[in-house]
Protein backbone atom coordinates (compact mmCIF):
# COMPACT_ATOMS: atom_id res chain seq x y z
CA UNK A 1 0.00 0.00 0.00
CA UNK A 2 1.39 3.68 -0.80
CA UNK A 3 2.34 5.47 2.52
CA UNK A 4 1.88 9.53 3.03
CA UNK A 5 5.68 10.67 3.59
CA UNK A 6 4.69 11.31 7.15
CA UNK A 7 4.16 7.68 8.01
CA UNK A 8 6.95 6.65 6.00
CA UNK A 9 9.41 8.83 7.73
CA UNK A 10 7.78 7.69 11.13
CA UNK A 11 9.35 4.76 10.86
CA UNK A 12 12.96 5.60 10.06
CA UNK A 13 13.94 6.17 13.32
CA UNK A 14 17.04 5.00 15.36
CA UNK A 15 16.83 3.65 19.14
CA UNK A 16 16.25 6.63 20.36
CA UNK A 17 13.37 8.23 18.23
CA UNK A 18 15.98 9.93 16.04
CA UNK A 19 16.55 9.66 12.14
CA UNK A 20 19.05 7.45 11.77
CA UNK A 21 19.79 3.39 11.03
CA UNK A 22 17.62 1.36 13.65
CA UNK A 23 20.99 -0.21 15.40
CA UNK A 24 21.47 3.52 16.11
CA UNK A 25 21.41 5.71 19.31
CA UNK A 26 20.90 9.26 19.46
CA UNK A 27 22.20 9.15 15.90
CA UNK A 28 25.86 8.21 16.82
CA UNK A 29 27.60 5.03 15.21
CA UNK A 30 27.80 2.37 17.60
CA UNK A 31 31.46 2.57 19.73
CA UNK A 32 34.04 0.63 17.87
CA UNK A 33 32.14 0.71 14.68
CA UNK A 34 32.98 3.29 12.51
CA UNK A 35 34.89 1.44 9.77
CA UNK A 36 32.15 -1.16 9.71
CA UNK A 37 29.45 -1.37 7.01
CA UNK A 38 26.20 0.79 8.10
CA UNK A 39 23.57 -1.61 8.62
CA UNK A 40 19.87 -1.60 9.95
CA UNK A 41 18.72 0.61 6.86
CA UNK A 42 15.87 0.13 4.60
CA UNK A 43 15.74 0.64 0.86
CA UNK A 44 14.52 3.88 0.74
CA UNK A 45 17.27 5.53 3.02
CA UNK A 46 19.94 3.75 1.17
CA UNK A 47 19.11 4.83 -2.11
CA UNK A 48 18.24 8.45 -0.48
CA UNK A 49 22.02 8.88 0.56
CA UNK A 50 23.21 7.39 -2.14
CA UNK A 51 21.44 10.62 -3.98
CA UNK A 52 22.66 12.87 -1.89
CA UNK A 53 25.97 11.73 -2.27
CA UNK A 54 25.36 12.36 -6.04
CA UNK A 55 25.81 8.36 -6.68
CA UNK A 56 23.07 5.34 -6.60
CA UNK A 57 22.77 2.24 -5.48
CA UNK A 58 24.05 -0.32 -8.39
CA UNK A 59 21.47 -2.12 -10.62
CA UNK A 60 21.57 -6.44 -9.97
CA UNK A 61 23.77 -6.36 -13.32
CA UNK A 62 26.47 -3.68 -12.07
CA UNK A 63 26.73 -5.33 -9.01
CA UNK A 64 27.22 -8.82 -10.72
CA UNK A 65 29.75 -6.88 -13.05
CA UNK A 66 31.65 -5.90 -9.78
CA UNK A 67 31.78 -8.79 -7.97
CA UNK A 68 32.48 -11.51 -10.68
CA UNK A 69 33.01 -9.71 -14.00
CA UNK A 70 30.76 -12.46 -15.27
CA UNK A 71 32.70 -16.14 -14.05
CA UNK A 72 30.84 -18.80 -13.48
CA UNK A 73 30.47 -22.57 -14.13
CA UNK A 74 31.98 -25.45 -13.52
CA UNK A 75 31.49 -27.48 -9.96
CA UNK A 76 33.34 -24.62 -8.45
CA UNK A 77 31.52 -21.73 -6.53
CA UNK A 78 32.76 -18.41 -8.53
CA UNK A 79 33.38 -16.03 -5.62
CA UNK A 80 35.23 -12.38 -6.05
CA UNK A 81 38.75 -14.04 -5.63
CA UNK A 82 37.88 -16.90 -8.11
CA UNK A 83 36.65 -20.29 -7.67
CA UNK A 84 35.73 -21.96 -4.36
CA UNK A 85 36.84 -25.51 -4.15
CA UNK A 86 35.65 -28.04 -0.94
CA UNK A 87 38.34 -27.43 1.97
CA UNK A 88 39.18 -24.01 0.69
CA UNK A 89 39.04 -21.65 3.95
CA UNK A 90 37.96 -18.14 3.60
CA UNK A 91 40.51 -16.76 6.18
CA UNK A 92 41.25 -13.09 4.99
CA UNK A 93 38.88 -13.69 2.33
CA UNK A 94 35.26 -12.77 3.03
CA UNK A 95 33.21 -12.67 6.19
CA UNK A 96 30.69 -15.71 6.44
CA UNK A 97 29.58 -17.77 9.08
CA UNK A 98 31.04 -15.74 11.80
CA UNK A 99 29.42 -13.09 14.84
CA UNK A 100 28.98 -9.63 13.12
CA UNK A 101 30.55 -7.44 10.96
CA UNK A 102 34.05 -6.77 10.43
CA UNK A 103 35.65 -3.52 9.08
CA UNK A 104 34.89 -2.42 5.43
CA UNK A 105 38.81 -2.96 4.03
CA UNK A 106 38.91 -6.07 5.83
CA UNK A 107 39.43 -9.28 3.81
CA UNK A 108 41.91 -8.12 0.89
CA UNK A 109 42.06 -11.59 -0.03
CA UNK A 110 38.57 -11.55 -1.24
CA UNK A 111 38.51 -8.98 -3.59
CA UNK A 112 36.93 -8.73 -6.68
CA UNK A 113 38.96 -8.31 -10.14
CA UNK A 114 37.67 -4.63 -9.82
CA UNK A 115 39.24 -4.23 -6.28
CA UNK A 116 36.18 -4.08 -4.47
CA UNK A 117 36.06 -5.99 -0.72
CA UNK A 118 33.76 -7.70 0.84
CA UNK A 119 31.39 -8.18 -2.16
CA UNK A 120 30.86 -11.86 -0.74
CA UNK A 121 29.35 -11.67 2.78
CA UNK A 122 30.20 -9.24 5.70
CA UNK A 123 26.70 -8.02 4.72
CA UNK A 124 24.35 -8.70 1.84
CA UNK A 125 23.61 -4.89 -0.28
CA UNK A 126 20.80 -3.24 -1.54
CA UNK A 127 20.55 -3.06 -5.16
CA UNK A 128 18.64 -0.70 -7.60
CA UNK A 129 16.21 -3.07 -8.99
CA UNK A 130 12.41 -3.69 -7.56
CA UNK A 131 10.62 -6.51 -8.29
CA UNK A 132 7.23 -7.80 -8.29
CA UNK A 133 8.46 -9.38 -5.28
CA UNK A 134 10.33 -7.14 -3.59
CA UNK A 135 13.44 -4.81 -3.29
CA UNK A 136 16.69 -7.00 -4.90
CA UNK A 137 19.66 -7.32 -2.23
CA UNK A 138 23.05 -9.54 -3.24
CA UNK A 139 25.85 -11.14 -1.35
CA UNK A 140 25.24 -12.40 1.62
CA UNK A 141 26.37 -11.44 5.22
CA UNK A 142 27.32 -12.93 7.95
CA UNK A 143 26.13 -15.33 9.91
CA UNK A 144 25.25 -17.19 6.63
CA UNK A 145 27.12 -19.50 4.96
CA UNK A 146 28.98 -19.21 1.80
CA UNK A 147 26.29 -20.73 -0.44
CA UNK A 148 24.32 -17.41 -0.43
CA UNK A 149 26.47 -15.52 -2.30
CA UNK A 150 25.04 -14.34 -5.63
CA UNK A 151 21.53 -15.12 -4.86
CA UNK A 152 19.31 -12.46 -4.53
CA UNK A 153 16.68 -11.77 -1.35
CA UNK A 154 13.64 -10.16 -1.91
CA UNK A 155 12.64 -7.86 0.57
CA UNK A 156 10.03 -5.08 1.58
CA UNK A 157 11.20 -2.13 1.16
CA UNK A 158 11.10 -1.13 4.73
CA UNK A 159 12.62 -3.98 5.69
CA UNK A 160 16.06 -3.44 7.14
CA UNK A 161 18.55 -6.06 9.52
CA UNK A 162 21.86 -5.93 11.27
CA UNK A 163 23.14 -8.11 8.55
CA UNK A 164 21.96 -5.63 5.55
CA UNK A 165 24.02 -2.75 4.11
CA UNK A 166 24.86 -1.55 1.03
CA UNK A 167 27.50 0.31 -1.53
CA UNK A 168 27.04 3.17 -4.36
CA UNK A 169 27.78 3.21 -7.79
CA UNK A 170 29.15 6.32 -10.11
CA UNK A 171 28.69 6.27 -13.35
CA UNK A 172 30.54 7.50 -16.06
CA UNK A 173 29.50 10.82 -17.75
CA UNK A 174 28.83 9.35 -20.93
CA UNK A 175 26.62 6.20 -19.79
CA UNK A 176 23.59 5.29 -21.52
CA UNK A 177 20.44 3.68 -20.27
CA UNK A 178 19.73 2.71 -17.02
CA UNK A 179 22.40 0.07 -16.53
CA UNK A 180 19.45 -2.52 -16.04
CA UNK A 181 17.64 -0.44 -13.26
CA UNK A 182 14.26 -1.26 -14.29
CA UNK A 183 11.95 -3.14 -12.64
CA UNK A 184 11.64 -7.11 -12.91
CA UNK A 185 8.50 -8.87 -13.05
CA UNK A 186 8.67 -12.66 -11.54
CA UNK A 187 6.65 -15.59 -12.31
CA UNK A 188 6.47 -17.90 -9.06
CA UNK A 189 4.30 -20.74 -9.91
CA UNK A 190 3.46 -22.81 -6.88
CA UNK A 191 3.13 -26.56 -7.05
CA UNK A 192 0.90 -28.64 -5.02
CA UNK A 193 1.97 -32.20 -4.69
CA UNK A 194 -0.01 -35.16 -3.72
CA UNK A 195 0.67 -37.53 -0.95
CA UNK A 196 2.41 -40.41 -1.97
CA UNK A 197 0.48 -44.29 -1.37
CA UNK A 198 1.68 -46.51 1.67
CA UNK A 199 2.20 -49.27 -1.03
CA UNK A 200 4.63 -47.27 -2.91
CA UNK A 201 6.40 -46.06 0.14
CA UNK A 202 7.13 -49.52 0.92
CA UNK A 203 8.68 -50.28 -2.41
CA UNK A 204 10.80 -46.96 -2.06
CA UNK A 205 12.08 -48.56 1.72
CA UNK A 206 14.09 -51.17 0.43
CA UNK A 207 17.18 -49.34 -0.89
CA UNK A 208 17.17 -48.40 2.73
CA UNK A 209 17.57 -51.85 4.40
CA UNK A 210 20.39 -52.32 6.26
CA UNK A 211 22.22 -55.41 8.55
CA UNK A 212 22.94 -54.54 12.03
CA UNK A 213 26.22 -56.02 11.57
CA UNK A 214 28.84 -55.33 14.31
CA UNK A 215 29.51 -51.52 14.86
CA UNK A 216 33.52 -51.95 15.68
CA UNK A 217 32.76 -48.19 17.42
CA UNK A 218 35.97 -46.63 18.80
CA UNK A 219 36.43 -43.13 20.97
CA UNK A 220 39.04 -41.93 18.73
CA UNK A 221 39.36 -38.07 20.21
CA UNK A 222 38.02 -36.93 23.40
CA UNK A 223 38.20 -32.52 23.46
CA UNK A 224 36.91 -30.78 26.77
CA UNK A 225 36.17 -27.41 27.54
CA UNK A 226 34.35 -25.88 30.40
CA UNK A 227 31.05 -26.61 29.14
CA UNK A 228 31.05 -29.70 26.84
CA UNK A 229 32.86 -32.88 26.34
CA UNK A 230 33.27 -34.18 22.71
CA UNK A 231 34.17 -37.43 21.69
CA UNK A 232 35.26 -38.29 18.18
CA UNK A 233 34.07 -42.20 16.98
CA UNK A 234 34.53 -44.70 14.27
CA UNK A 235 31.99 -47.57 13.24
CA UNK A 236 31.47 -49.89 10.49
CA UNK A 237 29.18 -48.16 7.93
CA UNK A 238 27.57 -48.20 4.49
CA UNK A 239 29.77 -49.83 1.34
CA UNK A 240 32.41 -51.38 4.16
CA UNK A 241 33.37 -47.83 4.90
CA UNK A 242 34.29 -46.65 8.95
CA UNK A 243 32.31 -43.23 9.18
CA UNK A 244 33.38 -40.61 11.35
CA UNK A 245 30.41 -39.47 14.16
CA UNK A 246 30.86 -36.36 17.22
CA UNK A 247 28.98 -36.74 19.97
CA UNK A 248 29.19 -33.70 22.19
CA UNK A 249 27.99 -33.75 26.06
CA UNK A 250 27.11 -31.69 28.51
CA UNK A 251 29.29 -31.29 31.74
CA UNK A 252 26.77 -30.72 34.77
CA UNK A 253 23.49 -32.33 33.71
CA UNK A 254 22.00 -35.26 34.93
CA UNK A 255 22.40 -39.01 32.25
CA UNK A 256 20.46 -40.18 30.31
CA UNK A 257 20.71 -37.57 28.30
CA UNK A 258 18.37 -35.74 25.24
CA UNK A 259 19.95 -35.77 22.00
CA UNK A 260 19.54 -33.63 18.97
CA UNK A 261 20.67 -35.39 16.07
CA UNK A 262 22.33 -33.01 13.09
CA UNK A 263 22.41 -33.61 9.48
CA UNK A 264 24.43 -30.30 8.22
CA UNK A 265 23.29 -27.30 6.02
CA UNK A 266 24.57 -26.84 2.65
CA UNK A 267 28.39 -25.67 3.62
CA UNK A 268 28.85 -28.99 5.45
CA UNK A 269 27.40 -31.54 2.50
CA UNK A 270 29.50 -29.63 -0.20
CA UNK A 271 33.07 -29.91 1.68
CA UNK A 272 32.93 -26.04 2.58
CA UNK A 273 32.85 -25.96 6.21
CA UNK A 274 33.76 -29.16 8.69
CA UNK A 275 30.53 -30.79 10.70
CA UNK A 276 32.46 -30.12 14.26
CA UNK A 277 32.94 -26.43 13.17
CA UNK A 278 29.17 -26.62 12.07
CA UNK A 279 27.62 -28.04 15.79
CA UNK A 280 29.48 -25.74 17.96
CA UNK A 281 28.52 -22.51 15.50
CA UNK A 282 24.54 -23.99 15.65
CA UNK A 283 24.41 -26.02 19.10
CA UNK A 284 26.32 -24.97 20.94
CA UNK A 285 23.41 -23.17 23.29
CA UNK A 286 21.38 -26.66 22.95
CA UNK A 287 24.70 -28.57 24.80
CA UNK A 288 25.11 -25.76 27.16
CA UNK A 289 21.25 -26.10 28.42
CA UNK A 290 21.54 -30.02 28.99
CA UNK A 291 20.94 -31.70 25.48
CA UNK A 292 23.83 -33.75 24.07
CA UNK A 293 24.67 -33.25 20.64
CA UNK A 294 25.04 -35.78 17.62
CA UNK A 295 26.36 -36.02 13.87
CA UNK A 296 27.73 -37.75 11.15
CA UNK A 297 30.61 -37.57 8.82
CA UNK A 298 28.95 -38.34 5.57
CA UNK A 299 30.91 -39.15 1.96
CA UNK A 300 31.51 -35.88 0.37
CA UNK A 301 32.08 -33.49 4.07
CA UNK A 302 35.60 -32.58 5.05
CA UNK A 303 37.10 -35.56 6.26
CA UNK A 304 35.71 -37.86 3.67
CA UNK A 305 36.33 -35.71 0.76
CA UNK A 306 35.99 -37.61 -2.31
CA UNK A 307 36.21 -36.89 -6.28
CA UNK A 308 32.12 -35.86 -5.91
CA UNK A 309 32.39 -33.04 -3.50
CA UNK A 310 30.64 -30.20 -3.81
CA UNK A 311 28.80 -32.07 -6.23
CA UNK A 312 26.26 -35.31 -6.64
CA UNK A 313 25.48 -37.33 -9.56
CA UNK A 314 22.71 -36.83 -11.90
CA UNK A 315 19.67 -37.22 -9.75
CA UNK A 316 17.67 -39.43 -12.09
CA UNK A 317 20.37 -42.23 -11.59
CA UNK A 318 21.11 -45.58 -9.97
CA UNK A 319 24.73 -43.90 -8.56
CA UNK A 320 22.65 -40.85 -7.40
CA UNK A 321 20.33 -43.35 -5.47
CA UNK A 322 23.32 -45.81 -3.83
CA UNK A 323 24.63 -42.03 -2.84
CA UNK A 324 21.89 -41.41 -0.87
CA UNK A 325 21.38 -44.96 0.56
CA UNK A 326 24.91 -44.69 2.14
CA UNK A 327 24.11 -41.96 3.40
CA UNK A 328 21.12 -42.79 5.25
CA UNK A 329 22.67 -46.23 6.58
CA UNK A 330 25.86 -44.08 7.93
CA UNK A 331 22.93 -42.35 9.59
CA UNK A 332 21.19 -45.26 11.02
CA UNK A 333 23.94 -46.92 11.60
CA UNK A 334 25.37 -43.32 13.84
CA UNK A 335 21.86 -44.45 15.42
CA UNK A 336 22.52 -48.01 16.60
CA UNK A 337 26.12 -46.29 18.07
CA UNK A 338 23.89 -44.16 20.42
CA UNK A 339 21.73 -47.33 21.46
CA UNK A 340 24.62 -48.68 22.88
CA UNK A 341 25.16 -46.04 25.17
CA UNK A 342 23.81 -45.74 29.01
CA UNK A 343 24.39 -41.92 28.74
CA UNK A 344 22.07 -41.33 26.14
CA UNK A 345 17.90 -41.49 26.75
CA UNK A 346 16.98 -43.70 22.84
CA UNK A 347 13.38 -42.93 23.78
CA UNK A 348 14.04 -38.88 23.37
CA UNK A 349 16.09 -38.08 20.16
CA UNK A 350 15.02 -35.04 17.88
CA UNK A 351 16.47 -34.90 14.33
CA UNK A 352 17.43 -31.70 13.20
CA UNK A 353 18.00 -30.78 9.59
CA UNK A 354 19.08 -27.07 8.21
CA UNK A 355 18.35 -26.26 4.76
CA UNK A 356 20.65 -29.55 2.52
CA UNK A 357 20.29 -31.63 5.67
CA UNK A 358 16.46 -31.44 5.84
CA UNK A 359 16.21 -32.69 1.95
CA UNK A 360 18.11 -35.20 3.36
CA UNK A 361 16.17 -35.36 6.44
CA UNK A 362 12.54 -35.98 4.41
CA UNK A 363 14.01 -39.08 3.26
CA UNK A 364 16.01 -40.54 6.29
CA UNK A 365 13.37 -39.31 9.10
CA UNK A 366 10.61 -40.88 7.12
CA UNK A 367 12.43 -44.21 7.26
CA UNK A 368 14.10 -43.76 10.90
CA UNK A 369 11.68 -44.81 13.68
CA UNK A 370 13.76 -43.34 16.56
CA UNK A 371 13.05 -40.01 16.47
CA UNK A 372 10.61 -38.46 18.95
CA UNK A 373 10.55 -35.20 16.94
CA UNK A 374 11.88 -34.05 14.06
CA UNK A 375 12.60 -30.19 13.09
CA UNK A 376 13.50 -28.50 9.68
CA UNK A 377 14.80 -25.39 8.76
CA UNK A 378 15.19 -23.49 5.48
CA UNK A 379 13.36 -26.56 4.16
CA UNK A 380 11.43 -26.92 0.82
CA UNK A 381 11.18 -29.02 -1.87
CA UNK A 382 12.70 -27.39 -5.08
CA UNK A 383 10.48 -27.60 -8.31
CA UNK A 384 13.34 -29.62 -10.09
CA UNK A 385 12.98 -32.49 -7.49
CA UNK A 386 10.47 -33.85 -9.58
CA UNK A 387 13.04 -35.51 -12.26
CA UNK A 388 14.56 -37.24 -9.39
CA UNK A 389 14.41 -40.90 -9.21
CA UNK A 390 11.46 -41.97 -7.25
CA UNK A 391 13.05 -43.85 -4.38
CA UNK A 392 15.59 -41.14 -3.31
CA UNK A 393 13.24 -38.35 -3.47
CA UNK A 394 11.96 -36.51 -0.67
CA UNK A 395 8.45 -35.48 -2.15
CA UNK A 396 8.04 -39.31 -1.96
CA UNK A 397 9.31 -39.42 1.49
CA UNK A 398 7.38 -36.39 3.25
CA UNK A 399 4.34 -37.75 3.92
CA UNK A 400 5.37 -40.66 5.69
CA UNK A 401 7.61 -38.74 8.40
CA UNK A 402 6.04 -39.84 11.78
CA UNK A 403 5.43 -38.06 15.02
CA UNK A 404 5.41 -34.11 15.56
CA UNK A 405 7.06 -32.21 12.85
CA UNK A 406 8.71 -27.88 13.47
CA UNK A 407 9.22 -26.16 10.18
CA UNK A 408 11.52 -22.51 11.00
CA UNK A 409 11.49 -20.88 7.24
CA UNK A 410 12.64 -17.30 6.78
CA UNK A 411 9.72 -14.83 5.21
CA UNK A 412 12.46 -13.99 2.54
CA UNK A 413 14.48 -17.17 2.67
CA UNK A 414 16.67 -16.19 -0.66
CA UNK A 415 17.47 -20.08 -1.20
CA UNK A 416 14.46 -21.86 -0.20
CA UNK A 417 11.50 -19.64 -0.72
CA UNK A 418 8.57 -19.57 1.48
CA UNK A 419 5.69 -19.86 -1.18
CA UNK A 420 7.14 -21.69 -3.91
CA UNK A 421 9.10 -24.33 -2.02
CA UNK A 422 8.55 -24.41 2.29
CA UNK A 423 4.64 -24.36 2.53
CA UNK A 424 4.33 -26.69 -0.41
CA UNK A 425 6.08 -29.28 2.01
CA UNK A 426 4.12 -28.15 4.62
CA UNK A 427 1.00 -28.74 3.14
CA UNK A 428 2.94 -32.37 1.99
CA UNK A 429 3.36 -33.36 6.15
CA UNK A 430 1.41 -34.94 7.69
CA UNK A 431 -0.04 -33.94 11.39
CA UNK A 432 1.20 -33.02 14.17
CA UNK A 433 3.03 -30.28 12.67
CA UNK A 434 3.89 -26.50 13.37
CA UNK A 435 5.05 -23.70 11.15
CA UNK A 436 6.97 -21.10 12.59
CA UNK A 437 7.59 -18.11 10.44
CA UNK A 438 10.35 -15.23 11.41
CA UNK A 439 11.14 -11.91 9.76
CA UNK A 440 14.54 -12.95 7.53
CA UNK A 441 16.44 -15.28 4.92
CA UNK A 442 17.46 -18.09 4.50
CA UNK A 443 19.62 -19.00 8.13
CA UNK A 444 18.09 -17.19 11.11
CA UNK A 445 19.87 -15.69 14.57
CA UNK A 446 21.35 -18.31 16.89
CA UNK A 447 19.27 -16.73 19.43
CA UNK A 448 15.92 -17.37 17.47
CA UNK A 449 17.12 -21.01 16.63
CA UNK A 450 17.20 -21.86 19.85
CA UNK A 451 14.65 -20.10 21.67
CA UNK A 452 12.35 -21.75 19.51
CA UNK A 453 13.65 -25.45 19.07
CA UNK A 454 14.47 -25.78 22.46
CA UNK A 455 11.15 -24.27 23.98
CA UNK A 456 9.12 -26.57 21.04
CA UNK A 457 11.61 -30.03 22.21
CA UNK A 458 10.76 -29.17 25.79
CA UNK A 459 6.45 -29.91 24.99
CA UNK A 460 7.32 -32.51 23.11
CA UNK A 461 9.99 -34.46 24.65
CA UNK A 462 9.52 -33.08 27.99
CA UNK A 463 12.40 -30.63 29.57
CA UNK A 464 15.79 -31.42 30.24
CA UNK A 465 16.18 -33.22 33.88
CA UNK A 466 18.52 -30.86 35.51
């Protein structure tokens, strides 16, 4: 709805009442922050100072220009510096996954072939364009992981975030046109998808059978800290392979203990980040409140790197379905390792699967009978699923997922969008179930993540014993 400039201007107001960016007070940059990226701004102010500075904000296509001068392709991710391989680190070259901002000319690593920093994370950017959708914004922040960069939020254009700046662009006196500014109209068709028979489900089970064949588990690493304890163990799992599992424990809570099981976002499945660095980052706060902590070192994370990482064959295959299959059996088989233990309560174990790990997820959980509860995040069900082969894909799976079921989905989830792709696998689950929607993309606050699983785990597996 159009606003009168009254109630617009109403709203652009820092802490303290005053004009200014909302992480603001009494219009003074934050202490300590004034080489940082400006942040907590909407659209409209952005673009306003970018006027008044005789600049504006760059089109989609500028800012692609800037940041990549056009490379992509391949099975690498194309970042500023060039391509991203698995077990590449980004030290001193962009600003992902980590606790806030850092300074603007940090990161000289990661520049662009233009000599512009930080164009990948530190903090996604406003753009030019509007969209039937929404206000564009490009490159992630942090906080996310590195899978964000170049894709493209869409966003209100009042919306503004800790985690959302943005840069200006000059032109050149003689530029034509409008360097792509104008507005872009999106199609979002929204599937509906019908729930799959019991009689096929069974079929699509049998890829799935495993023998509960001798574990051989070994405590390979123990780490302790003031709060947790992890151990580091080996078993016998899929295709005669010994998988790699972290358990993490609390230090003053009561045994048996909760456990949430993890199966890893995106940055984790495609060799870009390690699955310990990925449970402390994520649950950490879950391990420090009393609930011990589980994953899984699947083929393709760092660790068990192999000539597929950071990619997976062609989905309508036999290899793409044994892929899967060993993955699931390294799960279950991470399962039976827990059942051996006194520490750990079997009857109260919550899967948990961000974004790549709940596609996974639909498919293992629906098999798995162990889990009490099962919560995904970021999770949707793309529209190219469909050419994937029937028994490894989740659409299939989905419906079949027992006991209570939390969805967390960003309102402007830039990789998994709300309309198109998370309420369509809603509307796939079956009851109990609960939606919980929160003002963001794609990966939301720690603080949020938490607050929410943990209060939702606490109904349904009762609180941790303390």
């Amino acid at each position: 709805r159009r606003l009168s400039w009254e109630e617009a201007v109403s709203r652009l107001k820092d802490r303290t009442g005053l004009a200014g960016p909302r992480g603001w007070s009494e219009q003074k940059v934050p202490d300590g922050r004034a080489d940082h990226p400006v942040t907590d701004i909407t659209w409209h102010e952005a673009a306003a100072y970018a006027a008044f500075r005789g600049r504006s904000l760059p089109t989609v296509f500028q800012w692609e220009k800037a940041a990549r001068d056009g490379a992509a392709g391949g099975a690498a991710t194309y970042m500023p510096w060039g391509a991203f391989h698995p077990g590449d680190t980004l030290v001193k070259r962009a600003n992902f996954e980590n606790d806030g901002t850092v300074p603007v000319a940090s990161n000289a690593f990661g520049m662009s072939p233009f000599g512009a920093y930080n164009m990948a994370g530190n903090v996604a950017e406003w753009t030019a364009n509007d969209t039937s959708e929404g206000r564009v914004a490009a490159g992630g922040a942090w906080g996310d992981p590195t899978y964000v960069f170049a894709q493209y939020p869409l966003l209100p254009g009042f919306y503004s975030s800790n985690k959302l700046g943005f840069r200006c662009v000059q032109n050149a006196p003689n530029t034509a046109g409008d360097q792509g500014a104008a507005r872009i109209e999106i199609s979002q068709e929204i599937p509906s998808y019908t729930a799959s028979s019991a009689a096929a489900f069974a079929g699509w089970q049998e890829p799935y059978r495993y023998d509960r064949t001798p574990l051989d588990a070994r405590v390979e690493e123990i780490v302790e800290t003031s709060e947790w304890r992890r151990e580091k163990i080996s078993f016998n799992g899929a295709a005669g392979q010994r998988p790699v599992a972290y358990l993490y424990f609390p230090i003053h809570f009561p045994r048996p203990l909760q456990v949430v099981h993890l199966v890893p976002a995106g940055d984790v499945a495609t060799g870009l980040r390690s699955l310990p660095a990925s449970m402390e980052d994520r649950l950490e706060p879950f391990i420090k409140s009393g609930r011990a902590a589980f994953g899984v070192v699947l083929k393709g994370y760092i660790g068990r790197l192999d000539a597929l990482a950071g990619t997976d064959p062609d989905p309508t295959t036999i290899e793409y379905l044994e892929r899967i299959a060993n993955h699931v059996t390294d799960l279950r088989r991470g399962l039976d390792y827990l059942g051996t233990r006194d520490d750990i309560d079997m009857t109260r174990v919550a899967f948990f699967g961000p974004s790549a790990g709940a596609r996974l997820g639909l498919i293992h959980a629906a098999v798995e009978s162990r889990y009490r509860a099962v919560v995904l995040q970021g999770a949707g069900l793309p529209k190219d699923l469909e050419r994937t082969v029937a028994a490894a894909n989740p659409i299939n799976f989905a419906p079949h997922i027992r006991g209570p079921k939390l969805m967390i989905q960003g309102l402007y989830d830039e990789d998994t969008p709300l309309r198109t792709e998370a309420e369509p696998l809603y509307a796939l689950l079956r009851e109990p179930k609960k939606l919980v929607t929160y003002e963001g993309g794609h990966v939301p606050s720690v603080e949020l993540l938490f607050t929410t699983i943990s209060g939702w785990l606490d109904e349904v597996m009762g609180p941790v014993r303390r």
